[in-house]
Protein backbone atom coordinates (compact mmCIF):
# COMPACT_ATOMS: atom_id res chain seq x y z
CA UNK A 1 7.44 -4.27 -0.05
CA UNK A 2 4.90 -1.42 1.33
CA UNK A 3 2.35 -2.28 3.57
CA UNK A 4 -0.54 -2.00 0.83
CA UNK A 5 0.49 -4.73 -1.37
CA UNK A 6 2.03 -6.93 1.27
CA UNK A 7 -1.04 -7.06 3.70
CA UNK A 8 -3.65 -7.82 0.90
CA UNK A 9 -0.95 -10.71 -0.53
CA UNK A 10 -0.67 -12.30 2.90
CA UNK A 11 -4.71 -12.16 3.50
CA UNK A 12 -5.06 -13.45 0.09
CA UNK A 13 -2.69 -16.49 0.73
CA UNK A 14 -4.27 -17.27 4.02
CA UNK A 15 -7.54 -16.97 2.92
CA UNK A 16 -6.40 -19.80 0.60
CA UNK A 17 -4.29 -22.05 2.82
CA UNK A 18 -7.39 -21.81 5.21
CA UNK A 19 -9.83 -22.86 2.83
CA UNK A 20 -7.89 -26.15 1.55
CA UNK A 21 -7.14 -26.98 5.19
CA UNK A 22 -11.23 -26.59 5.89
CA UNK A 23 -11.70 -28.59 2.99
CA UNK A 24 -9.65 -31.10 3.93
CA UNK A 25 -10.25 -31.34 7.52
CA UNK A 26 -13.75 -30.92 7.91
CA UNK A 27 -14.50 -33.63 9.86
CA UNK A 28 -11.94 -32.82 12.74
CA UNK A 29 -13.41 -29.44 13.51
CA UNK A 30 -14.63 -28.68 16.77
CA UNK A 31 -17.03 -26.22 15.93
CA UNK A 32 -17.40 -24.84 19.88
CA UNK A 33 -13.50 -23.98 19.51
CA UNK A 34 -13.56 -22.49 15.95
CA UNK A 35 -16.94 -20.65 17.50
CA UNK A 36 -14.56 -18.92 19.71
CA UNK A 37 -11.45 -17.98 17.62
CA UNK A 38 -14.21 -16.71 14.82
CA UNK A 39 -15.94 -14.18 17.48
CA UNK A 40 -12.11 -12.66 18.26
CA UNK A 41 -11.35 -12.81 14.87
CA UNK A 42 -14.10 -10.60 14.24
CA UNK A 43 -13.02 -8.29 16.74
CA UNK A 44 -9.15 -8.35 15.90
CA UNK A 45 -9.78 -7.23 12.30
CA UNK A 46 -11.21 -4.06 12.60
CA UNK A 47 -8.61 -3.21 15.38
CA UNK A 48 -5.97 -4.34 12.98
CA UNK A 49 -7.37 -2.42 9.72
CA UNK A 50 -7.03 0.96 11.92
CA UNK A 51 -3.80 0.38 12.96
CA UNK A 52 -2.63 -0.48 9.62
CA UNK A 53 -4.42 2.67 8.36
CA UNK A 54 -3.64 5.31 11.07
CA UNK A 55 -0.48 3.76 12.30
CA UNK A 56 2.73 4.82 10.50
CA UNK A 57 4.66 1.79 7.98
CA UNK A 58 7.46 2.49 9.52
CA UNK A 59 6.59 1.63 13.05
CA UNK A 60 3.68 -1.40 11.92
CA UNK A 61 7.22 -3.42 9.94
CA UNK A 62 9.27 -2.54 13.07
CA UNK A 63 6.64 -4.33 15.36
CA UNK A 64 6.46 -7.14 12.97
CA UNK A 65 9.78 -7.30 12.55
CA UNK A 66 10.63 -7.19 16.42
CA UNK A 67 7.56 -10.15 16.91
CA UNK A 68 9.28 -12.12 13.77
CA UNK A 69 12.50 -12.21 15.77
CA UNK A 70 11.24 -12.87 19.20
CA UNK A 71 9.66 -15.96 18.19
CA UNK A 72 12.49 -16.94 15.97
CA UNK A 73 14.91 -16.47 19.26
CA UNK A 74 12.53 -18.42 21.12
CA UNK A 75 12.11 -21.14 19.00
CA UNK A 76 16.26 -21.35 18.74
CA UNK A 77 16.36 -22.14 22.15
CA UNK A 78 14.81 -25.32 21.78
CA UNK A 79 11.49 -24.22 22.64
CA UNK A 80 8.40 -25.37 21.19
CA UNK A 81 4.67 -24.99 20.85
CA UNK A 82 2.77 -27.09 23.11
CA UNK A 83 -0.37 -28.62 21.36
């Protein structure tokens, strides 16, 4: 799937999930720590729009695909995510 319809898609469907799960949860926000995340949000996505524009397709799937399997190895190995 190129990069232009599958980066919109994914946006799309988080923008989504994220909204039902701030629906949902509103009471169990910490606003301090969301106050955080938000500010390097905001600087992430402008960083990530150029690379997505100036950076080849080839090389962005690569990446994603080499990040995709790291974390899939890690998690295999009985790892997990600390809360």
């Amino acid at each position: 799937m190129p990069l232009n319809v599958a980066v919109p898609l994914s946006v799309l469907v988080s923008i989504t999930i994220a909204g039902i799960v701030v629906i949902q949860d509103w009471d169990k926000i910490h606003l301090k720590s969301a106050g955080g995340l938000i500010g390097f949000t905001l600087i992430g996505i402008p960083i990530g729009l150029l690379l997505l524009v100036k950076t080849d397709e080839r090389i962005v799937k690569a990446a994603l695909g080499l990040v995709v399997s790291l974390f899939s190895l890690y998690l295999l190995t009985g790892n997990s995510l600390k809360n």
